[in-house]
C-alpha atoms as a PDB file:
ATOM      1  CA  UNK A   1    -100.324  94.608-159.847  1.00  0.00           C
ATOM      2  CA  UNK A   2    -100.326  92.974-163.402  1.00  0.00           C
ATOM      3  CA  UNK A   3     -98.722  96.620-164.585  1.00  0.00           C
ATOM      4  CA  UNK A   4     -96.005  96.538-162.122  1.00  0.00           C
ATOM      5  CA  UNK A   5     -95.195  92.862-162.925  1.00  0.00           C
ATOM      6  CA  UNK A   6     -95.213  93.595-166.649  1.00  0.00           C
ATOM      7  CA  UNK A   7     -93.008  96.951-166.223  1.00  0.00           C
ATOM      8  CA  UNK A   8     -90.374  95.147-163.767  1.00  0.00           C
ATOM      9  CA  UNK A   9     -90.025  92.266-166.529  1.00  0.00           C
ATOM     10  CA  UNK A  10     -89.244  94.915-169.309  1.00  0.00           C
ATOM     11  CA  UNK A  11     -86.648  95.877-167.437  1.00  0.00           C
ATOM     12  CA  UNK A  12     -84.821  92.920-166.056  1.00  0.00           C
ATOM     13  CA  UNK A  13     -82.431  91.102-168.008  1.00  0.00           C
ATOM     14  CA  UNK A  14     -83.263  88.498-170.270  1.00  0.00           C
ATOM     15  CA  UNK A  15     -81.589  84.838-170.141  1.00  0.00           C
ATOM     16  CA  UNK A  16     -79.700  85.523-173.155  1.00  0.00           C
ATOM     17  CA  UNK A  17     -78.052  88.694-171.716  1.00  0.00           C
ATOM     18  CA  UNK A  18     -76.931  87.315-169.091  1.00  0.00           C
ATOM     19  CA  UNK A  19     -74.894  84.732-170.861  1.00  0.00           C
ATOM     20  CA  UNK A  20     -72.891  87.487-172.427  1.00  0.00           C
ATOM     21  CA  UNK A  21     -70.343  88.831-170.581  1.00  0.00           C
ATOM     22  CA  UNK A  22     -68.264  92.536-170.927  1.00  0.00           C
ATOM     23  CA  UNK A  23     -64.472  92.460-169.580  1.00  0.00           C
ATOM     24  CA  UNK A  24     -61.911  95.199-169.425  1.00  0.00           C
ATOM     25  CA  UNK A  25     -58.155  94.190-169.807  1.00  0.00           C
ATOM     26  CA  UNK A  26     -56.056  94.357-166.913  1.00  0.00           C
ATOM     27  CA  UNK A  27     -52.933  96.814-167.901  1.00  0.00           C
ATOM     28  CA  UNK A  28     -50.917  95.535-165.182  1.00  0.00           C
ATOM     29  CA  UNK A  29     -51.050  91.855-166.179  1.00  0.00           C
ATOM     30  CA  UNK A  30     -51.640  91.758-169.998  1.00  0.00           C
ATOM     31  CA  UNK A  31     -47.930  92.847-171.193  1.00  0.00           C
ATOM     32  CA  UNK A  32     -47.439  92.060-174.782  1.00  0.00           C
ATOM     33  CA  UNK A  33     -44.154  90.609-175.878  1.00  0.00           C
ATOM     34  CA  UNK A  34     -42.555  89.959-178.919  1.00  0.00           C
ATOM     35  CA  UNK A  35     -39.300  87.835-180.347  1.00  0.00           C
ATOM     36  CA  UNK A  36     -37.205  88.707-183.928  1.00  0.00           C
ATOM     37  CA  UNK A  37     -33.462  86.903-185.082  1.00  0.00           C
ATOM     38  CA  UNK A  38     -30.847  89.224-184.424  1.00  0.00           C
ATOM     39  CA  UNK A  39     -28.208  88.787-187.423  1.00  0.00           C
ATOM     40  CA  UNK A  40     -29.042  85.074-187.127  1.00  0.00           C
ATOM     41  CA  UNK A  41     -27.530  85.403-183.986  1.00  0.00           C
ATOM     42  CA  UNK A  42     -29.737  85.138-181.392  1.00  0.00           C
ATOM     43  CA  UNK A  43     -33.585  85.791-180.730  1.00  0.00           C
ATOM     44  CA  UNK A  44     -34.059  89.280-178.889  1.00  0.00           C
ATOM     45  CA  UNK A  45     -36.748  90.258-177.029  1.00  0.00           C
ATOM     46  CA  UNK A  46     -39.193  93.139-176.430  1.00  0.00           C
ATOM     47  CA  UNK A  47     -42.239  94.813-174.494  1.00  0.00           C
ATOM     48  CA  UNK A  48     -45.054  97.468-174.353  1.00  0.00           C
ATOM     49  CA  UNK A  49     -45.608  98.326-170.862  1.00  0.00           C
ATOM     50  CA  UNK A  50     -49.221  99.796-171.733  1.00  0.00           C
ATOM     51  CA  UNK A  51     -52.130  98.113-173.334  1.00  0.00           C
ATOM     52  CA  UNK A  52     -55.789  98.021-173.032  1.00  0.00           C
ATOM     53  CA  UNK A  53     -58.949  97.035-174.198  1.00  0.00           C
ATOM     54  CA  UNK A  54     -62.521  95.309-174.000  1.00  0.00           C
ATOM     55  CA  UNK A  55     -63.165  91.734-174.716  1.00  0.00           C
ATOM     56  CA  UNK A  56     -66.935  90.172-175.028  1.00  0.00           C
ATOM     57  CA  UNK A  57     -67.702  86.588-174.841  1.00  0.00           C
ATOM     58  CA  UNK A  58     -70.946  84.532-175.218  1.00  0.00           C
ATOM     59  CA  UNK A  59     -69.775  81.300-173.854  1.00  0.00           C
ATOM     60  CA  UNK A  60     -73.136  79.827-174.860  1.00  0.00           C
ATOM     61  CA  UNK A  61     -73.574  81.065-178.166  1.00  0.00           C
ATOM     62  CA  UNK A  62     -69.639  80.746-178.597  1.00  0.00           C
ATOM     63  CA  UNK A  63     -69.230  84.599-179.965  1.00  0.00           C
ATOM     64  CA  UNK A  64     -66.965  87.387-178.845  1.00  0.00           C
ATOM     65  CA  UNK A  65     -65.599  89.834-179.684  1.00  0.00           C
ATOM     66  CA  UNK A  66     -61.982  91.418-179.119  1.00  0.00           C
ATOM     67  CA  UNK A  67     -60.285  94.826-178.738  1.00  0.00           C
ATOM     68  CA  UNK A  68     -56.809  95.161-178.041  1.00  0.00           C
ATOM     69  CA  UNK A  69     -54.297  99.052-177.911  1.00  0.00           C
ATOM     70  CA  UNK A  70     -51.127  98.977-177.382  1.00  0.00           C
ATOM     71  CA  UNK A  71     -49.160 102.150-176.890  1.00  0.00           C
ATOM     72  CA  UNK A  72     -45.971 102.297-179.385  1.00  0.00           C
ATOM     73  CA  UNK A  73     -44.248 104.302-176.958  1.00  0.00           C
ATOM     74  CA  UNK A  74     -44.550 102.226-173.871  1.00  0.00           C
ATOM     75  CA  UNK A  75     -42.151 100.049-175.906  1.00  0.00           C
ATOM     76  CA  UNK A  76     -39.487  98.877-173.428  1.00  0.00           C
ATOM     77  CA  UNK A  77     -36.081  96.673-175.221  1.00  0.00           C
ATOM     78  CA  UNK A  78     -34.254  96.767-171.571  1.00  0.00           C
ATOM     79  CA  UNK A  79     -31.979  99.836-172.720  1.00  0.00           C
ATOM     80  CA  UNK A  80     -32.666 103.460-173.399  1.00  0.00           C
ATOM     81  CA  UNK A  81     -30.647 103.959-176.287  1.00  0.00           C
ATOM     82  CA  UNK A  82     -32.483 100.962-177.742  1.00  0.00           C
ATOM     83  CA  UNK A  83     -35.919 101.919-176.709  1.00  0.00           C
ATOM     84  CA  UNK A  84     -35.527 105.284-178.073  1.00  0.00           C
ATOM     85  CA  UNK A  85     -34.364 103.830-181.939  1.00  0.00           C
ATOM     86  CA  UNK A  86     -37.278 101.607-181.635  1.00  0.00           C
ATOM     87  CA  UNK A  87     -39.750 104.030-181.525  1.00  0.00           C
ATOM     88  CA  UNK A  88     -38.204 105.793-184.375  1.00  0.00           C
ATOM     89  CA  UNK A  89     -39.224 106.314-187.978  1.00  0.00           C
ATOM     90  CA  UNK A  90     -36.841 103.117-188.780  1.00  0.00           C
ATOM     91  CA  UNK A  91     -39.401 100.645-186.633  1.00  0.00           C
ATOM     92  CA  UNK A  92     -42.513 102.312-184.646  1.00  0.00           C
ATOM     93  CA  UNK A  93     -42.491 105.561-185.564  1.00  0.00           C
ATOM     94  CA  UNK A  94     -44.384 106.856-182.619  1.00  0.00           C
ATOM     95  CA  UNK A  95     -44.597 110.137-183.816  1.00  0.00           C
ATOM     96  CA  UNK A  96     -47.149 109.295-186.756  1.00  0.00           C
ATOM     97  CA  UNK A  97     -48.518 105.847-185.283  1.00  0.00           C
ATOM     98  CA  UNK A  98     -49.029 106.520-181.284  1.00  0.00           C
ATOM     99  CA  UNK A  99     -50.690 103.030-181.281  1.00  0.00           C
ATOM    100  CA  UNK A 100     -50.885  99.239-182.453  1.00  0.00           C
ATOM    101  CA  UNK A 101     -54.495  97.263-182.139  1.00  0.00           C
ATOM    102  CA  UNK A 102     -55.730  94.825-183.045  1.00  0.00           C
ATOM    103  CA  UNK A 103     -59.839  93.951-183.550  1.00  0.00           C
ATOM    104  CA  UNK A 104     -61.791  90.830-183.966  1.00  0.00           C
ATOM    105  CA  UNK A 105     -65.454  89.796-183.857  1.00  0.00           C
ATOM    106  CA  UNK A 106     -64.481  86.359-185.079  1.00  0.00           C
ATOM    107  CA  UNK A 107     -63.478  83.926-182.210  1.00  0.00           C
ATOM    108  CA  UNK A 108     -63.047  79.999-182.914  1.00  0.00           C
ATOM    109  CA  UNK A 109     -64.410  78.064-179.851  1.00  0.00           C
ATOM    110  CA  UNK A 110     -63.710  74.085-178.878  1.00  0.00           C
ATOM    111  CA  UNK A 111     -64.905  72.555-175.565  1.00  0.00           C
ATOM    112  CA  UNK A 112     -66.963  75.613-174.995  1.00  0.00           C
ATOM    113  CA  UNK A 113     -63.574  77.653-174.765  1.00  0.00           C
ATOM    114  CA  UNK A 114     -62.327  80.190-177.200  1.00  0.00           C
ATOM    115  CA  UNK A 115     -58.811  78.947-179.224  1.00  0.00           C
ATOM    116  CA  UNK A 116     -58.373  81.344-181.731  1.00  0.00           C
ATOM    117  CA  UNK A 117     -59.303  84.760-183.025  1.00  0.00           C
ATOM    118  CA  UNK A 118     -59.194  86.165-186.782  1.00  0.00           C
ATOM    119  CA  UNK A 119     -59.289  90.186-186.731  1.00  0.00           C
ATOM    120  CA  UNK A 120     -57.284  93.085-187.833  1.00  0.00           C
ATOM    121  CA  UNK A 121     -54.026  94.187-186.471  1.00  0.00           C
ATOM    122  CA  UNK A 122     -53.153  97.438-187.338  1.00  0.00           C
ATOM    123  CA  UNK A 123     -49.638  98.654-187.048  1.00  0.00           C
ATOM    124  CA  UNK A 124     -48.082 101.539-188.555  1.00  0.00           C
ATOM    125  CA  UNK A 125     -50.991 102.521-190.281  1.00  0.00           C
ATOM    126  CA  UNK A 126     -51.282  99.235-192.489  1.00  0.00           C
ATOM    127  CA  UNK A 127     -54.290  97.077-191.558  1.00  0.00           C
ATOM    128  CA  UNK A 128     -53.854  93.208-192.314  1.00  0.00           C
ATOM    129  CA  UNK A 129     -55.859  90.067-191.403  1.00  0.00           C
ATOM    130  CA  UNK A 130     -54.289  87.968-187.903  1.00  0.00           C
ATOM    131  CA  UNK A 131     -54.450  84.090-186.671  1.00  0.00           C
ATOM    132  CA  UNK A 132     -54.065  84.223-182.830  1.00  0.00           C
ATOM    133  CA  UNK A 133     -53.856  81.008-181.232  1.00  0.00           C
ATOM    134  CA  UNK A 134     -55.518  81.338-177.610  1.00  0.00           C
ATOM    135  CA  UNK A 135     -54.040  79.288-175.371  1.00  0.00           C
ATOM    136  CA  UNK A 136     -54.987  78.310-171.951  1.00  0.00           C
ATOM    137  CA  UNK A 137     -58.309  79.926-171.527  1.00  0.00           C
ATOM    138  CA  UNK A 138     -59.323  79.933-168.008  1.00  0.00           C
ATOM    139  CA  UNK A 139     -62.092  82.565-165.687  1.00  0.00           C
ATOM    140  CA  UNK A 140     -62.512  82.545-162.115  1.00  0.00           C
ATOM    141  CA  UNK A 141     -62.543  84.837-159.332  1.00  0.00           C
ATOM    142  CA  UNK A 142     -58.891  86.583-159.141  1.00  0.00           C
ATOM    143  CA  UNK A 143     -57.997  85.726-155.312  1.00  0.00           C
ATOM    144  CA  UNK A 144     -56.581  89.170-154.334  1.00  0.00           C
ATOM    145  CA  UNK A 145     -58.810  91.307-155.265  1.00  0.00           C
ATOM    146  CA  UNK A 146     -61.599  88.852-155.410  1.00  0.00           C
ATOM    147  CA  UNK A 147     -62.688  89.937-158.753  1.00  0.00           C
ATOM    148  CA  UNK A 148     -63.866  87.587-161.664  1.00  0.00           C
ATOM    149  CA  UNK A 149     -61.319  87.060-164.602  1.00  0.00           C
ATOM    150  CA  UNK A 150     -60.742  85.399-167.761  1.00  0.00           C
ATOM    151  CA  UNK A 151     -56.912  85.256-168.753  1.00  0.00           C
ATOM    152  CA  UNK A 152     -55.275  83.410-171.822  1.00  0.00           C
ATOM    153  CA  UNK A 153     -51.947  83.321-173.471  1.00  0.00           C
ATOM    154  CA  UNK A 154     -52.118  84.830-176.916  1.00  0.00           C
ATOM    155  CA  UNK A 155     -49.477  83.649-179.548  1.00  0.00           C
ATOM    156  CA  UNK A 156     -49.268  84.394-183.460  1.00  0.00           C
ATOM    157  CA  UNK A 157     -46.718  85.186-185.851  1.00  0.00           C
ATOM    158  CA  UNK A 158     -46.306  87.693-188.613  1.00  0.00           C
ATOM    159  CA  UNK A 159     -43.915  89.478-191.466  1.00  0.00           C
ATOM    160  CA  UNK A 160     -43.271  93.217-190.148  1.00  0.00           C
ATOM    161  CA  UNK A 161     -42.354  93.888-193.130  1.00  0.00           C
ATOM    162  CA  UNK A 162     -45.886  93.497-194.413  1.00  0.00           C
ATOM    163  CA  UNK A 163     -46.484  96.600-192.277  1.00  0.00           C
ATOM    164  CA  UNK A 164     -43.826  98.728-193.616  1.00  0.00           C
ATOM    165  CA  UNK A 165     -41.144  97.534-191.242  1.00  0.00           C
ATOM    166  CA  UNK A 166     -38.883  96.953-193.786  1.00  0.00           C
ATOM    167  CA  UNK A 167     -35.436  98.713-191.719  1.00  0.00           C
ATOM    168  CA  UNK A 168     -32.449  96.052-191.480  1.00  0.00           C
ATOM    169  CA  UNK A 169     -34.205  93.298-193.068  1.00  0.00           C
ATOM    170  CA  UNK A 170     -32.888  90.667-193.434  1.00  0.00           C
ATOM    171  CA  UNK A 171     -30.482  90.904-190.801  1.00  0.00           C
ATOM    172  CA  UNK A 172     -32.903  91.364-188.100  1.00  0.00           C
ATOM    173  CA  UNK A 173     -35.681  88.550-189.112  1.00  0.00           C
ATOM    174  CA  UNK A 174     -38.639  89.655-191.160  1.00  0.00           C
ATOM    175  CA  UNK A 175     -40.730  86.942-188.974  1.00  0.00           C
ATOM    176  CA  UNK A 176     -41.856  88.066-185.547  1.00  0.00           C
ATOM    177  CA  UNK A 177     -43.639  85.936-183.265  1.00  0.00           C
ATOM    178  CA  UNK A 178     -46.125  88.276-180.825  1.00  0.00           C
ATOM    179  CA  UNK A 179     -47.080  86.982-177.142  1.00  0.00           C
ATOM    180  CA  UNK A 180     -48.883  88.121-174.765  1.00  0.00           C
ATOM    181  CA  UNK A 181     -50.355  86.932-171.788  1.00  0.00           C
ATOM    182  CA  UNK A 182     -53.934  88.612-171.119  1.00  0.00           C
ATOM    183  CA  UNK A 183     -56.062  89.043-167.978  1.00  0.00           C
ATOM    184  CA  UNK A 184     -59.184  90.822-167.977  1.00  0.00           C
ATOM    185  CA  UNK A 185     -61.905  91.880-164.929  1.00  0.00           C
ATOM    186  CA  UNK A 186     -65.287  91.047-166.067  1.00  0.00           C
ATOM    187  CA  UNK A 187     -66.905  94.611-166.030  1.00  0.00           C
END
């Protein structure tokens, strides 16, 4: 009996595992958006359509970890025309960089709540260091599909041209400032 006890123990979960939690972004909800001046006339407005990614979280340890893809081409500007010269060699460049992500396994917690994450955000090939501010941080159990969630608003701010995205500037603003709203099913 003392065998079977010992052998079911190996394999069950220990306290500390179970305070770490595995989600998979939610595509259809996690929509990242972002803003640039237009000729310093007005602020215009994009979207990918297609993202994805893991996030971890320890609430009690107050760790994580974060993994974020964003297709290039699901980049969506309200027009065709537009779309199509976005995800040209003058801004995306599709062709040669399919993808934009961003990684971090350095979350800032207060209140027991993540409120920021440091990682890299890689875009067009050039890998640089990113502030998000997380905003909102909330879980519970989604009620449609009674599923349990985390979700958060995710802002920052950063020079494109610092990536290579040097086309127009400065007419259309060198500063762009990224949102994106992010819900994610706890695996």
């Amino acid at each position: 009996m003392q065998r079977i006890f010992l052998f079911l123990l190996a394999y069950l979960p220990s306290a500390a595992t179970l305070a770490v939690d595995q989600f998979t972004i939610d595509p259809n909800h996690t929509l990242p958006v972002f803003e640039v001046n237009h000729l310093g006339f007005s602020t215009q407005r994009g979207r990918f359509d297609r993202s994805s990614g893991k996030i971890i979280l320890d609430l009690t340890k107050h760790t994580g970890t974060v993994e974020l893809s964003i297709e290039a081409d699901s980049i969506n500007m309200g027009q065709t025309k537009w779309n199509e010269h976005m995800k040209s060699a003058d801004f995306f460049d599709v062709a040669r960089f399919p993808s934009v992500t961003f990684k971090s396994d350095k979350l800032r917690f207060e209140n027991g709540k993540p409120v920021a994450a440091e990682g890299m955000l890689t875009l067009l090939g050039v890998s640089k260091p990113v502030k998000l501010k997380i905003e909102r941080f909330t879980c519970g159990e989604n009620p449609i599909v009674k599923k349990p969630l985390c979700a958060a608003d995710i802002e920052s701010t950063l020079k494109r041209s610092e990536f290579g995205m040097t086309k127009y500037l400065p007419g259309i603003g060198d500063e762009v400032r990224v949102l994106v709203p992010v819900e994610a099913f706890r695996d």
